[in-house]
PDB file of N, CA and C in Angstrom:
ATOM      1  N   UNK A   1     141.957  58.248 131.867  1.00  0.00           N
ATOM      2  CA  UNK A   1     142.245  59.592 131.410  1.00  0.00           C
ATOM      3  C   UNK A   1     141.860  59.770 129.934  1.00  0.00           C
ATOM      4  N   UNK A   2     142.382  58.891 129.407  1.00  0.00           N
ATOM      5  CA  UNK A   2     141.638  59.020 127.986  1.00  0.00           C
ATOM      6  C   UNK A   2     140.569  59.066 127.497  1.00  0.00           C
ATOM      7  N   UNK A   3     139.712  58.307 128.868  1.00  0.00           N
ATOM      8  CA  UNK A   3     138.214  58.155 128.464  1.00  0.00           C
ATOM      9  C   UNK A   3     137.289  59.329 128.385  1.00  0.00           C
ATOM     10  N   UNK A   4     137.876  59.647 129.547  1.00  0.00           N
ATOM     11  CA  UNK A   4     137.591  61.650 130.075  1.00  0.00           C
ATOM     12  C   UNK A   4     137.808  62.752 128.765  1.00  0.00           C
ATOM     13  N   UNK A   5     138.657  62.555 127.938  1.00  0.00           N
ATOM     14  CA  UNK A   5     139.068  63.018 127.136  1.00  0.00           C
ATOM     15  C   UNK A   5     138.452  62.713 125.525  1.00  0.00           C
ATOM     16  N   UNK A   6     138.254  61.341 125.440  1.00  0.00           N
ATOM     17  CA  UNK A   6     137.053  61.122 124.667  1.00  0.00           C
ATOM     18  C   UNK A   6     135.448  61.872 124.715  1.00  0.00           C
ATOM     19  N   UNK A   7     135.239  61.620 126.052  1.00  0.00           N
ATOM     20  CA  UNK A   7     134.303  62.137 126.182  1.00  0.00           C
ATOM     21  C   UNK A   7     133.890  63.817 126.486  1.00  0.00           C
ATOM     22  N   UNK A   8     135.215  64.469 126.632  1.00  0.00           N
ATOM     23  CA  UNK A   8     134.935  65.590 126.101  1.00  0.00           C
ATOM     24  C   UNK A   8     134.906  66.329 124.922  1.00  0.00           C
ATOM     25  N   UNK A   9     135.970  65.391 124.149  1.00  0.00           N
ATOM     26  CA  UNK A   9     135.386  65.802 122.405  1.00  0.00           C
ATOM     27  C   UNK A   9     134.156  65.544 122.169  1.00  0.00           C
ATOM     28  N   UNK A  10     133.416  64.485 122.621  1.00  0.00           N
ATOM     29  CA  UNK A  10     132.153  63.816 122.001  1.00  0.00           C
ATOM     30  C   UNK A  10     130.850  65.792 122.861  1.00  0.00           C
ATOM     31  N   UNK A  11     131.530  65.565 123.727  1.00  0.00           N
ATOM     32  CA  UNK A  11     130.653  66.637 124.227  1.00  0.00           C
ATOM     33  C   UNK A  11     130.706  68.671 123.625  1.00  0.00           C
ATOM     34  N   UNK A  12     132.019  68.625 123.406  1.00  0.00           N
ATOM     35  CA  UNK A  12     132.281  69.422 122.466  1.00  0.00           C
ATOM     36  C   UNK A  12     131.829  69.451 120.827  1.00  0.00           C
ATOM     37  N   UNK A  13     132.237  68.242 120.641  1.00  0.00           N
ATOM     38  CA  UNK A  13     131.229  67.710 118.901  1.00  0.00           C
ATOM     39  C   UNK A  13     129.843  67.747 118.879  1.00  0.00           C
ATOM     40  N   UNK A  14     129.309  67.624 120.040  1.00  0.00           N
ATOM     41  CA  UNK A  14     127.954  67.830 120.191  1.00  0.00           C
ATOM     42  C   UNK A  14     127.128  68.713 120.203  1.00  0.00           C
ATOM     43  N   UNK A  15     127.834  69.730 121.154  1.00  0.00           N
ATOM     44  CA  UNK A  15     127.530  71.141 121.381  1.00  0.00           C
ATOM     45  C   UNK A  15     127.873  71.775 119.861  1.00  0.00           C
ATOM     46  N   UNK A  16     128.914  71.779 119.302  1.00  0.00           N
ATOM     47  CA  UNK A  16     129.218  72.183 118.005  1.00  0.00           C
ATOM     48  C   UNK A  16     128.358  72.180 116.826  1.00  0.00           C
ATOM     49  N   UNK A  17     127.455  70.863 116.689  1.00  0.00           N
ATOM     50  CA  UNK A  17     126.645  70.290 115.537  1.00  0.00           C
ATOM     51  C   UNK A  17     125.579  70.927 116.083  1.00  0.00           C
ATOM     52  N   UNK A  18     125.237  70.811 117.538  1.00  0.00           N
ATOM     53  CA  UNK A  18     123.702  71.084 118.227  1.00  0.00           C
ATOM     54  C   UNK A  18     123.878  72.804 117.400  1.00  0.00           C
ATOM     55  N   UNK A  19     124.886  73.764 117.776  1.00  0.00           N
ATOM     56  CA  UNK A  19     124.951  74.931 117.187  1.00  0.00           C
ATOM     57  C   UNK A  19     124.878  75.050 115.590  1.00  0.00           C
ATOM     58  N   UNK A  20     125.349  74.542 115.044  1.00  0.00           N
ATOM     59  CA  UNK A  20     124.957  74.477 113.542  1.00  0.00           C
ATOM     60  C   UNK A  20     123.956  74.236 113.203  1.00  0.00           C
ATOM     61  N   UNK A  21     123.275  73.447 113.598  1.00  0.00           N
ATOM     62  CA  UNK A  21     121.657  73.187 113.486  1.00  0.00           C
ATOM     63  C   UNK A  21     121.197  74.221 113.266  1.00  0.00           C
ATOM     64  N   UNK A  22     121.109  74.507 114.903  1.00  0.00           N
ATOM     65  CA  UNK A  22     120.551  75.963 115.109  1.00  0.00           C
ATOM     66  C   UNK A  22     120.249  77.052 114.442  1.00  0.00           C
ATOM     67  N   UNK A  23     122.037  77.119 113.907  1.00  0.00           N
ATOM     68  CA  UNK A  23     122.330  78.458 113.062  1.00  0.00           C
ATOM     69  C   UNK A  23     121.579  78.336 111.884  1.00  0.00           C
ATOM     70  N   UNK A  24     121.449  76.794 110.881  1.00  0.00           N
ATOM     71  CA  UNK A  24     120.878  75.900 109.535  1.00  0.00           C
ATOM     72  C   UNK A  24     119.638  76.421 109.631  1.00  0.00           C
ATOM     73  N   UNK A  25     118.691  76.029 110.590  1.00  0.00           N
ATOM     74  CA  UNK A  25     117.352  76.059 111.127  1.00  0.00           C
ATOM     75  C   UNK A  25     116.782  77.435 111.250  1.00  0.00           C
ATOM     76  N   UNK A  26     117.606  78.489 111.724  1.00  0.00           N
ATOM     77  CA  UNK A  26     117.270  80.121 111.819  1.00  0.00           C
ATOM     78  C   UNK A  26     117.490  80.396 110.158  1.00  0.00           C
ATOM     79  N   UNK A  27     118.273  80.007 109.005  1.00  0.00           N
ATOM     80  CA  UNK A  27     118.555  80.758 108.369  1.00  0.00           C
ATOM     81  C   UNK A  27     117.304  80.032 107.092  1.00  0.00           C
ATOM     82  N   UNK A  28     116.813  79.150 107.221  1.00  0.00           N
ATOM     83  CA  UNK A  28     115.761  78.334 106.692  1.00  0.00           C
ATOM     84  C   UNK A  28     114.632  79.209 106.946  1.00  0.00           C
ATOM     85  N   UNK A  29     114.582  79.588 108.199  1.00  0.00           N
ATOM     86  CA  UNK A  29     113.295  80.814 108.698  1.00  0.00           C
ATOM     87  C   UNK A  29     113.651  81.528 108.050  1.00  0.00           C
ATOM     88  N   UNK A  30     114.536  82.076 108.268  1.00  0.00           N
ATOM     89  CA  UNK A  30     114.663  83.615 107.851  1.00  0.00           C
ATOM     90  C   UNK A  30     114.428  83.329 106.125  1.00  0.00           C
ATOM     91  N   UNK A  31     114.632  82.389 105.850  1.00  0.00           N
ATOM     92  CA  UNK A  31     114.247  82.228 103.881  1.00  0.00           C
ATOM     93  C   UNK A  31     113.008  82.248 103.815  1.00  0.00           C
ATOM     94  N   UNK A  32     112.211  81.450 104.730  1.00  0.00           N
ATOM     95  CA  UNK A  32     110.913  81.656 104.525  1.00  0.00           C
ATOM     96  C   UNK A  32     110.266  82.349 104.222  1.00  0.00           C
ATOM     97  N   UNK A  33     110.425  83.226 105.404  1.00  0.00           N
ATOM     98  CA  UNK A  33     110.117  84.571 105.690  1.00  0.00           C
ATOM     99  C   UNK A  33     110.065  85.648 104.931  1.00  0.00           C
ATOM    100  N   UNK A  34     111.213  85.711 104.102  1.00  0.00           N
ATOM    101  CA  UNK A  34     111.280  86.481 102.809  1.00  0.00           C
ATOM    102  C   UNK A  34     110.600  85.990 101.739  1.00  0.00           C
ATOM    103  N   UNK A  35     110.382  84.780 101.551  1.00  0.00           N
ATOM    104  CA  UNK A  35     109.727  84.534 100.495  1.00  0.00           C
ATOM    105  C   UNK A  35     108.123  84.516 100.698  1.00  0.00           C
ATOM    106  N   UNK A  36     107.765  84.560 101.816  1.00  0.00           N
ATOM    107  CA  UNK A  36     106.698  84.952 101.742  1.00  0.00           C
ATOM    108  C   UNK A  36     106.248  86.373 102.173  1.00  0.00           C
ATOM    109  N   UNK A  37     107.175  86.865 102.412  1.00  0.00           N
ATOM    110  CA  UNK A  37     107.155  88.757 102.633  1.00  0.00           C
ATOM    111  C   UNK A  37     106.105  89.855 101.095  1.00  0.00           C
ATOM    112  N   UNK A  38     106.992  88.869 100.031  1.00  0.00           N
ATOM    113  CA  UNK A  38     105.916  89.714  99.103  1.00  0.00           C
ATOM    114  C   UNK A  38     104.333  89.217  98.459  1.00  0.00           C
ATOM    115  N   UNK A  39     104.373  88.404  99.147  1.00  0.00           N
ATOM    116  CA  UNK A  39     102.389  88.198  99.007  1.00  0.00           C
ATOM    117  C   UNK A  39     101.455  88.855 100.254  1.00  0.00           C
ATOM    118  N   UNK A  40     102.311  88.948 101.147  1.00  0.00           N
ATOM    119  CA  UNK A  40     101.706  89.507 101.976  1.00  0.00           C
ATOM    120  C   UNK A  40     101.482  91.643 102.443  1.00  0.00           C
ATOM    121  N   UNK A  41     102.824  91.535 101.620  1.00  0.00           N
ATOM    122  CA  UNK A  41     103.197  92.691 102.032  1.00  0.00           C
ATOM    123  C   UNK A  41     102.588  93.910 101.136  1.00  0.00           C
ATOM    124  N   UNK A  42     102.773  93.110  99.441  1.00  0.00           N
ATOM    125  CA  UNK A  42     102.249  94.233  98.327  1.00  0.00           C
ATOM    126  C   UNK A  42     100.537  94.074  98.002  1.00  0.00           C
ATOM    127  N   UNK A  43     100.011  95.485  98.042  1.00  0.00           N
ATOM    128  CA  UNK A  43      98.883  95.189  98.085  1.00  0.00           C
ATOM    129  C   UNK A  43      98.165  95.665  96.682  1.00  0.00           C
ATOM    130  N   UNK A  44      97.561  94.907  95.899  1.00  0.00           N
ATOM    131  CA  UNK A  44      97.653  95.084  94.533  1.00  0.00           C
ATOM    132  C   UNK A  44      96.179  96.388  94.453  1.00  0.00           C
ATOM    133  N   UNK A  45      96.673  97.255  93.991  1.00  0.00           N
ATOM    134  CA  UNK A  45      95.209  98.457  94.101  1.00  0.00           C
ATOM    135  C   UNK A  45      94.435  97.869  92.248  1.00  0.00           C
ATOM    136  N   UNK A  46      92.735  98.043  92.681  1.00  0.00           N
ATOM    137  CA  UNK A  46      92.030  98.126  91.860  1.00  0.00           C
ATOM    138  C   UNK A  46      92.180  98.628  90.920  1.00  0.00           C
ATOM    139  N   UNK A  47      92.180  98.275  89.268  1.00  0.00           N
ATOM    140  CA  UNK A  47      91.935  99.192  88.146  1.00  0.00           C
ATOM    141  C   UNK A  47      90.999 100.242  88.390  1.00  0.00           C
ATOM    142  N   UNK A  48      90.985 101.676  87.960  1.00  0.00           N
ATOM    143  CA  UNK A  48      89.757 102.246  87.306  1.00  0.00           C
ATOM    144  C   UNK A  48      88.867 101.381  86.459  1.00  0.00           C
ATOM    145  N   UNK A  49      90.254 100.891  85.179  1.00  0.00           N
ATOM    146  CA  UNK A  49      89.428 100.728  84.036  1.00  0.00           C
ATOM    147  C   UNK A  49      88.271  99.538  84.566  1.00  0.00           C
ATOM    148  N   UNK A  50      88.776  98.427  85.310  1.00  0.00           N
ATOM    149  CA  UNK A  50      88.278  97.417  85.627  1.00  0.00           C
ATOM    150  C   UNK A  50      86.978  97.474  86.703  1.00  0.00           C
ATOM    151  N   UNK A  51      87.065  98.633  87.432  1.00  0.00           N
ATOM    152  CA  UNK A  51      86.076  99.074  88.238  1.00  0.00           C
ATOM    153  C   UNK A  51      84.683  99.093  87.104  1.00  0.00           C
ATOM    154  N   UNK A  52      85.194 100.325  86.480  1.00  0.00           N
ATOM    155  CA  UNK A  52      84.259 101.012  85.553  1.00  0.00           C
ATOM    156  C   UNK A  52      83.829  99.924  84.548  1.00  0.00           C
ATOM    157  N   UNK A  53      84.487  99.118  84.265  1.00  0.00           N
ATOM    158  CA  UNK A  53      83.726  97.942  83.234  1.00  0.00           C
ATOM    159  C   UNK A  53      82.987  96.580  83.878  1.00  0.00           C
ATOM    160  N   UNK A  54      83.172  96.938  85.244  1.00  0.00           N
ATOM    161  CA  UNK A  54      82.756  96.138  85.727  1.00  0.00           C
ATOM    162  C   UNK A  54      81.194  96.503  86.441  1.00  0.00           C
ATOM    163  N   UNK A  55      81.109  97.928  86.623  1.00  0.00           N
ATOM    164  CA  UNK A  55      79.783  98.896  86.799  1.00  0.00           C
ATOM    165  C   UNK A  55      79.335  98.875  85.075  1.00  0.00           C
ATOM    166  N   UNK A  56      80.016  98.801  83.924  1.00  0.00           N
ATOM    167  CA  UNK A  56      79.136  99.042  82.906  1.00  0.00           C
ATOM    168  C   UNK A  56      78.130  97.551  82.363  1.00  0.00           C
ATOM    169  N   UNK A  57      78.883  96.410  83.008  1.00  0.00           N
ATOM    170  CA  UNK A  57      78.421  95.334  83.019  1.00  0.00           C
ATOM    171  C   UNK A  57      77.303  94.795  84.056  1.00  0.00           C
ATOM    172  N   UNK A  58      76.987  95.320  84.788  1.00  0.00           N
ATOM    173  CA  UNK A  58      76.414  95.170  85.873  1.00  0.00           C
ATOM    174  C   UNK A  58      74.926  95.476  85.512  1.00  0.00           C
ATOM    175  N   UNK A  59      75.487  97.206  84.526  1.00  0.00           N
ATOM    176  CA  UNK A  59      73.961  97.734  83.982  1.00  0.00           C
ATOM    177  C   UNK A  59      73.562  97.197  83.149  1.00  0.00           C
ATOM    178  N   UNK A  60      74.298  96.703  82.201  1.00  0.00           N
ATOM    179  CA  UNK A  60      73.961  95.814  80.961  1.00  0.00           C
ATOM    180  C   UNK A  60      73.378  94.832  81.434  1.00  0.00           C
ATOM    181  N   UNK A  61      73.597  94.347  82.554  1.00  0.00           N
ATOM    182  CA  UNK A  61      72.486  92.872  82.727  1.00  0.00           C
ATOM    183  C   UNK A  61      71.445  93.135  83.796  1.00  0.00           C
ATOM    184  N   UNK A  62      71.962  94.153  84.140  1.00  0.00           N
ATOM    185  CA  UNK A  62      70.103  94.462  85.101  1.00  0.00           C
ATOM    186  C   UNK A  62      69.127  94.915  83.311  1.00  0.00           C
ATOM    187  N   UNK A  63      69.850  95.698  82.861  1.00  0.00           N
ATOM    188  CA  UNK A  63      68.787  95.818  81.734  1.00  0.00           C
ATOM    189  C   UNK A  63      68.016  94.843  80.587  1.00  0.00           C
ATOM    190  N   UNK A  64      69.344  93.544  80.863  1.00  0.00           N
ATOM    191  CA  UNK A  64      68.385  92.420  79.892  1.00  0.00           C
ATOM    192  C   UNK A  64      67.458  91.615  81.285  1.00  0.00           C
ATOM    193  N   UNK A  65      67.585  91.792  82.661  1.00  0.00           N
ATOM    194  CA  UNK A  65      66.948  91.042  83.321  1.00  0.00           C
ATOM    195  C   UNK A  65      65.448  91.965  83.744  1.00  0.00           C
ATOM    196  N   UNK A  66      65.542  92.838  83.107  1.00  0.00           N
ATOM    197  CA  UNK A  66      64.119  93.507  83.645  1.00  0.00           C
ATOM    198  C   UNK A  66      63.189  93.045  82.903  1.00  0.00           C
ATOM    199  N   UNK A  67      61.893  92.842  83.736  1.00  0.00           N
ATOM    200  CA  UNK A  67      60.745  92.049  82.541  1.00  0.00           C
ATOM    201  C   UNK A  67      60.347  93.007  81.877  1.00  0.00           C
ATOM    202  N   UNK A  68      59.786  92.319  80.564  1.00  0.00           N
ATOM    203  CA  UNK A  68      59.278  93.212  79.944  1.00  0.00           C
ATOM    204  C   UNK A  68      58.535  92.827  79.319  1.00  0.00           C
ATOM    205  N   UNK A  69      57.269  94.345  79.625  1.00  0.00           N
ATOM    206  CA  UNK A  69      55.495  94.310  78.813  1.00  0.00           C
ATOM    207  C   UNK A  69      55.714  93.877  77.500  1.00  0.00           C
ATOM    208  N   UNK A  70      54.350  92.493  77.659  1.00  0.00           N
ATOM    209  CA  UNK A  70      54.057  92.807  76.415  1.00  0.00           C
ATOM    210  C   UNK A  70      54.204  91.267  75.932  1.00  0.00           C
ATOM    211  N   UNK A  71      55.049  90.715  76.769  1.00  0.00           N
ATOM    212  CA  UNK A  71      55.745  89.064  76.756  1.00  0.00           C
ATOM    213  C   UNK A  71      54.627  88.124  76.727  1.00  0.00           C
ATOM    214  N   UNK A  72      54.810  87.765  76.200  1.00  0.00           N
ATOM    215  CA  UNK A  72      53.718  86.202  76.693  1.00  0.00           C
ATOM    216  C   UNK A  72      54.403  85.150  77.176  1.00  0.00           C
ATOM    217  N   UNK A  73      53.657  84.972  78.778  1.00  0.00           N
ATOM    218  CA  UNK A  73      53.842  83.836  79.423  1.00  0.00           C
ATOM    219  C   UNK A  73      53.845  84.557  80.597  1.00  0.00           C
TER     220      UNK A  73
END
């Protein structure tokens, strides 16, 4: 009788810890999850300014890369 009784705490202690896990293990996700929520989620919009200096740079070096008359070689 006692043994029966041992072995239903052990089976109750088991089920108990197996549930804590569980609960440990979901709430580890769920941290994750949030912490990676804002790299994914915010989406960083383009400067103007950075657009536009980045088109004024673009012209600036097509204009030193154009050949030019007159060069030797």
């Amino acid at each position: 009788m006692i043994a029966m009784l041992h072995f239903a705490i052990l089976a109750i202690t088991t089920m108990f810890a197996a549930a804590a896990a569980a609960a440990f293990h979901w709430l580890l996700l769920q941290a994750a999850f949030s912490m990676m929520r804002p790299a994914t989620a915010r989406r960083i919009s383009v400067r103007p300014e950075l657009a536009r200096g980045t088109a004024q740079l673009a012209r600036a070096f097509a204009l030193l890369s154009e050949p030019r008359f007159g060069r030797a070689g």
